[in-house]
Protein backbone atom coordinates (compact mmCIF):
# COMPACT_ATOMS: atom_id res chain seq x y z
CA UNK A 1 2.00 20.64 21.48
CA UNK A 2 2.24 17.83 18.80
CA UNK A 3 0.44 14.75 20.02
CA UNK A 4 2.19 11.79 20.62
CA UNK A 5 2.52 8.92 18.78
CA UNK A 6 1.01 4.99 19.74
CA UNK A 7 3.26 1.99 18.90
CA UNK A 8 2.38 -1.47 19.78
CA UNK A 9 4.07 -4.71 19.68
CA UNK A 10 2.36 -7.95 19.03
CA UNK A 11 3.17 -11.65 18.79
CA UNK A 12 2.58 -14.77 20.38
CA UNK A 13 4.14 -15.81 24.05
CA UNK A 14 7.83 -15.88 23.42
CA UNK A 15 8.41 -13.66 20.34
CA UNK A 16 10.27 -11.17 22.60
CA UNK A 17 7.71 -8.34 23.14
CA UNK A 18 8.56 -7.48 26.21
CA UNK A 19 12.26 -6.95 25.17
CA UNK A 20 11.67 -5.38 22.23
CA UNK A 21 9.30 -2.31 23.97
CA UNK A 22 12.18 -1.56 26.10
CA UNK A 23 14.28 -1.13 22.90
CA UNK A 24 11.61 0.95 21.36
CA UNK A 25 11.78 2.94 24.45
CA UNK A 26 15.65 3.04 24.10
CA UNK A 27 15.57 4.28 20.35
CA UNK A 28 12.92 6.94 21.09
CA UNK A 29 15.03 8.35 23.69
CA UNK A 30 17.69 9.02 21.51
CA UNK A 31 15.82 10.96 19.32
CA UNK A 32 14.57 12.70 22.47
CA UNK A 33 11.23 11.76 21.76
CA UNK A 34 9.79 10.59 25.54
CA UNK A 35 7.76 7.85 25.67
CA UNK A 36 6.20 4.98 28.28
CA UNK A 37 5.38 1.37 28.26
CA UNK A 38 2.16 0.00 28.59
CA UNK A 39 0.78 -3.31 29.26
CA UNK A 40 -2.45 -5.05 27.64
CA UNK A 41 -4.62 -6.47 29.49
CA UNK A 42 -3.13 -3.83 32.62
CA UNK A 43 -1.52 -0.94 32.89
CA UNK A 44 -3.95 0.55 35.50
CA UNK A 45 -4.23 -1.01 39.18
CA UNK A 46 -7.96 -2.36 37.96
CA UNK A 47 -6.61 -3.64 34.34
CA UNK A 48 -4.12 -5.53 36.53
CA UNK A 49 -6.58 -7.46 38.77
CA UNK A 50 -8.00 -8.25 35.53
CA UNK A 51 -5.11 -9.62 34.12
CA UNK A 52 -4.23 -11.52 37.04
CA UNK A 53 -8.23 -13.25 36.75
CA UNK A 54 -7.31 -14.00 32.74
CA UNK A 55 -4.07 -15.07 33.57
CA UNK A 56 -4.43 -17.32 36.56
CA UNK A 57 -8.00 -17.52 37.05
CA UNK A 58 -10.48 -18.66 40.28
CA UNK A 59 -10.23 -22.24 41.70
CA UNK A 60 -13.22 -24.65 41.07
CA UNK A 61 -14.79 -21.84 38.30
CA UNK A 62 -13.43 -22.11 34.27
CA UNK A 63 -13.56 -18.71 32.20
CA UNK A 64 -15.48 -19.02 29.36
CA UNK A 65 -13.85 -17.38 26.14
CA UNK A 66 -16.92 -14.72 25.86
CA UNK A 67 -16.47 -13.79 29.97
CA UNK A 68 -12.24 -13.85 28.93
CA UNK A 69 -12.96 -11.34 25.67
CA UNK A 70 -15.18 -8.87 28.04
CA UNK A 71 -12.55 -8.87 30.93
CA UNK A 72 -9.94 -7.92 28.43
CA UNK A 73 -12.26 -5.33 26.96
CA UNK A 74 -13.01 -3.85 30.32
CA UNK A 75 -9.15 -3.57 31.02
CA UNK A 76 -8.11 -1.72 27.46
CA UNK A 77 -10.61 0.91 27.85
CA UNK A 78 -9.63 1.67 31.70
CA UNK A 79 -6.33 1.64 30.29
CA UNK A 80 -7.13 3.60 27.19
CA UNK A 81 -8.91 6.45 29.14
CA UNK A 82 -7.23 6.85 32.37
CA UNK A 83 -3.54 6.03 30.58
CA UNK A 84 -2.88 6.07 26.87
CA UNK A 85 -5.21 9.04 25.94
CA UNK A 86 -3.89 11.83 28.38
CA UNK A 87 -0.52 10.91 27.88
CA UNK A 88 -0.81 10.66 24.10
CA UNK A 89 -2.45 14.45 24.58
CA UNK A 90 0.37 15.74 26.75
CA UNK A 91 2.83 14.98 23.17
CA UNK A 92 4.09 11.57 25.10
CA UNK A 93 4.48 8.63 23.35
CA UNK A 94 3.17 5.37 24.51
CA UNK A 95 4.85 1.95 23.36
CA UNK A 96 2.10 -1.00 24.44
CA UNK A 97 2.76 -4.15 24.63
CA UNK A 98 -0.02 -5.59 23.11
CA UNK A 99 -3.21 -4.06 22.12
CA UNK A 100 -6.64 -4.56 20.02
CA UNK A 101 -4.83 -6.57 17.76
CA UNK A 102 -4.66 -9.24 20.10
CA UNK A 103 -8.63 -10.02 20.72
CA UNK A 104 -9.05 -10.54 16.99
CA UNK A 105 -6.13 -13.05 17.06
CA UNK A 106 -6.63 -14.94 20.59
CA UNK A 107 -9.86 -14.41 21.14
CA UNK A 108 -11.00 -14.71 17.67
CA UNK A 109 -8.82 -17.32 15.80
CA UNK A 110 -7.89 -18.44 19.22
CA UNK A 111 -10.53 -18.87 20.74
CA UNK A 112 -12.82 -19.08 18.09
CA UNK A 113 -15.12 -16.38 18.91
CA UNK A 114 -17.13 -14.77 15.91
CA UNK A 115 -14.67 -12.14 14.72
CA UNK A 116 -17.97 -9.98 13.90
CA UNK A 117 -18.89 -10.24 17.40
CA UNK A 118 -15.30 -8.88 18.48
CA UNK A 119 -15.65 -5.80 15.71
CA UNK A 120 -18.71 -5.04 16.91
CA UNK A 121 -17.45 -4.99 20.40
CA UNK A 122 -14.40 -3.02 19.41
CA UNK A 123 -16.29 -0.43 17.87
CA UNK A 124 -18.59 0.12 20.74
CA UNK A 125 -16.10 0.24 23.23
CA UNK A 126 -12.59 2.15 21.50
CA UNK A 127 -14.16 3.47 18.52
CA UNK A 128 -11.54 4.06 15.47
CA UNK A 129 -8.67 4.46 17.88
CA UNK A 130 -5.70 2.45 16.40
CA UNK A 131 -2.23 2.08 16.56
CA UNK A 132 -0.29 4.89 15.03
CA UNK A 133 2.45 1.83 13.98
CA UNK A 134 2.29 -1.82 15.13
CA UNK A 135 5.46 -4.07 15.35
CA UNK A 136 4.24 -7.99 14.84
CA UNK A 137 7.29 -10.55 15.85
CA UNK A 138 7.02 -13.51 14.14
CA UNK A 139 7.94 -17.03 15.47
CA UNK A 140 6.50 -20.40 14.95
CA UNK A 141 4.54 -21.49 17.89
CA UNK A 142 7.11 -24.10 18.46
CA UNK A 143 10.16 -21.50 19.05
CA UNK A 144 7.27 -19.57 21.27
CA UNK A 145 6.20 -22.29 23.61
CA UNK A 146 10.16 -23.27 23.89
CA UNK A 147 10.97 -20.35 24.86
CA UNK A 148 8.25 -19.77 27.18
CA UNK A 149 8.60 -23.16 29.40
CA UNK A 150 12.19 -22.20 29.83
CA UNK A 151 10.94 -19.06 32.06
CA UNK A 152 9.36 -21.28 34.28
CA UNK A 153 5.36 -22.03 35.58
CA UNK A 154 3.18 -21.33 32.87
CA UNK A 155 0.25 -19.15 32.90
CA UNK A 156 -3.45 -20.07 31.89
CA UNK A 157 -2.80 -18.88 28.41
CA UNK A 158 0.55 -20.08 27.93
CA UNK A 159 -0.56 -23.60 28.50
CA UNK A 160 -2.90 -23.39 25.51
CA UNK A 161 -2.40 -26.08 22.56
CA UNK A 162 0.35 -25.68 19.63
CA UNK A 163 -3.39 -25.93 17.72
CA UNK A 164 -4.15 -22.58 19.45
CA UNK A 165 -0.85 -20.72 18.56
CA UNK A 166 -1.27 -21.95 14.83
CA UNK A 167 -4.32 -20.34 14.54
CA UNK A 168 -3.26 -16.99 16.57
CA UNK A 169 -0.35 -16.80 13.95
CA UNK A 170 -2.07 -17.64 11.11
CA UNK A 171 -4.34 -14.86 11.49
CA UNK A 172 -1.61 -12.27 12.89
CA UNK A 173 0.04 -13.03 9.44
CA UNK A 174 -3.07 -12.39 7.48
CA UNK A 175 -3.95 -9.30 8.97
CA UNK A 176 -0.61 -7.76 8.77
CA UNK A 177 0.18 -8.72 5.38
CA UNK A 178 -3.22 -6.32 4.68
CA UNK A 179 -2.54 -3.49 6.70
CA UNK A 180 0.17 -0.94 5.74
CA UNK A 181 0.53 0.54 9.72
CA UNK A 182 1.79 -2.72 10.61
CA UNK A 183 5.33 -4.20 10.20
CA UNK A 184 6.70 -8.12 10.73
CA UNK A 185 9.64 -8.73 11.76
CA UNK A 186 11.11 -12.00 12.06
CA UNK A 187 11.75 -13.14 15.49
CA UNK A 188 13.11 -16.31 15.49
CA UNK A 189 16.56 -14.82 15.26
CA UNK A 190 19.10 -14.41 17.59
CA UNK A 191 17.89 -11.15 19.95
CA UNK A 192 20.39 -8.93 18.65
CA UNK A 193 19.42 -9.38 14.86
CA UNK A 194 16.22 -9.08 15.94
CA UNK A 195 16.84 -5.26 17.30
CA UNK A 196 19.31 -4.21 14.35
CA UNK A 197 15.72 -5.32 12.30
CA UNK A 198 14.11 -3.34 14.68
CA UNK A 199 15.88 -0.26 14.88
CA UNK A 200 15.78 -0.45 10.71
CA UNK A 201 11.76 -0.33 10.75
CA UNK A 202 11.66 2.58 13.40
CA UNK A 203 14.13 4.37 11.85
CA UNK A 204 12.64 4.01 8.50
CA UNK A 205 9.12 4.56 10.05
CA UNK A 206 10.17 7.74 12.07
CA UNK A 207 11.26 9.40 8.96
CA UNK A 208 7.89 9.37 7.52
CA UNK A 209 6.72 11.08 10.65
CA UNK A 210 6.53 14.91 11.78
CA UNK A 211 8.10 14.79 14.93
């Protein structure tokens, strides 16, 4: 049994990642490849009570970046073991919406935590696991925050500073533009340019692959 493949999708609140796993999911399916979503930080009924602290956090007690960037650690390795890594074994392909990408970027440029710090604490806990292909949607911060206030309350994250997103994006670009298992896509388009884009990459992408 081949094993399966690990595609991510990253991007800043309101580039559409939610959506755009589904679609993944969708074109997968039609090349009867089988395949699940996961979630980062969740996925696993602990990850998601650590989500929920990140996301909404305790009354009367503020979470300190360092205490944020070990939560989220603790989550993607419950996830990673009890989740991603048997089903990637069993020849199932997992689609995540985000993944280690996303400490380097929030916590990181974000946050400005020492991006050493975060490698070191990357390679400790995941090792050289790594995306088999990861899909970056790119919008401005501006476009992002729009589109998030028109969902509704906002979470702890989502109420960061347009200062915050800049530097989240600015490093998402860099690091993309330097790594060849990564595509951007530009997400400021209407949705369903944004999938024909889409479904252009994986197609492209899959070919490459022994399925």
């Amino acid at each position: 049994m081949n094993k399966g493949k690990f595609i991510v999708v990253e991007g800043i609140e309101g580039a559409g990642k939610s959506t755009i796993c589904n679609v993944i999911v969708d074109i997968l399916s039609e090349k009867k490849i089988k395949s699940i979503i996961t979630r980062e930080p969740g996925g696993t009924p602990l990850a998601e009570q650590l989500r929920k602290l990140i996301k909404q956090g305790v009354e009367g007690d503020k979470l300190i970046p360092k205490a944020e960037l070990l939560m989220i650690y603790a989550a993607r390795i419950q996830l990673l073991d009890t989740v991603i890594q048997p089903t990637l074994a069993k020849g199932i392909w997992v689609v995540g919406d985000r993944h280690n990408l996303s400490s380097y970027v929030y916590q990181g440029a974000g946050r400005q935590i020492e991006l050493n710090l975060i490698k070191t604490l990357s390679h400790q806990i995941i090792g050289d696991f790594k995306p088999d292909l990861t899909i970056y949607l790119d919008v401005t911060p501006e476009i992002g925050i729009t589109r998030v206030c028109k969902r509704g309350s906002l979470d702890l994250i989502e109420q960061e500073s347009l200062c915050f997103f800049k530097r989240v994006r600015e490093l998402y670009l860099h690091i993309v533009a330097n790594d060849n298992s990564m595509r951007l896509i530009d997400a400021t388009q209407p949705l369903q340019q944004v999938i024909t884009l889409l479904r252009i990459t994986l197609i492209n992408w899959l070919s490459g692959q022994i399925i």
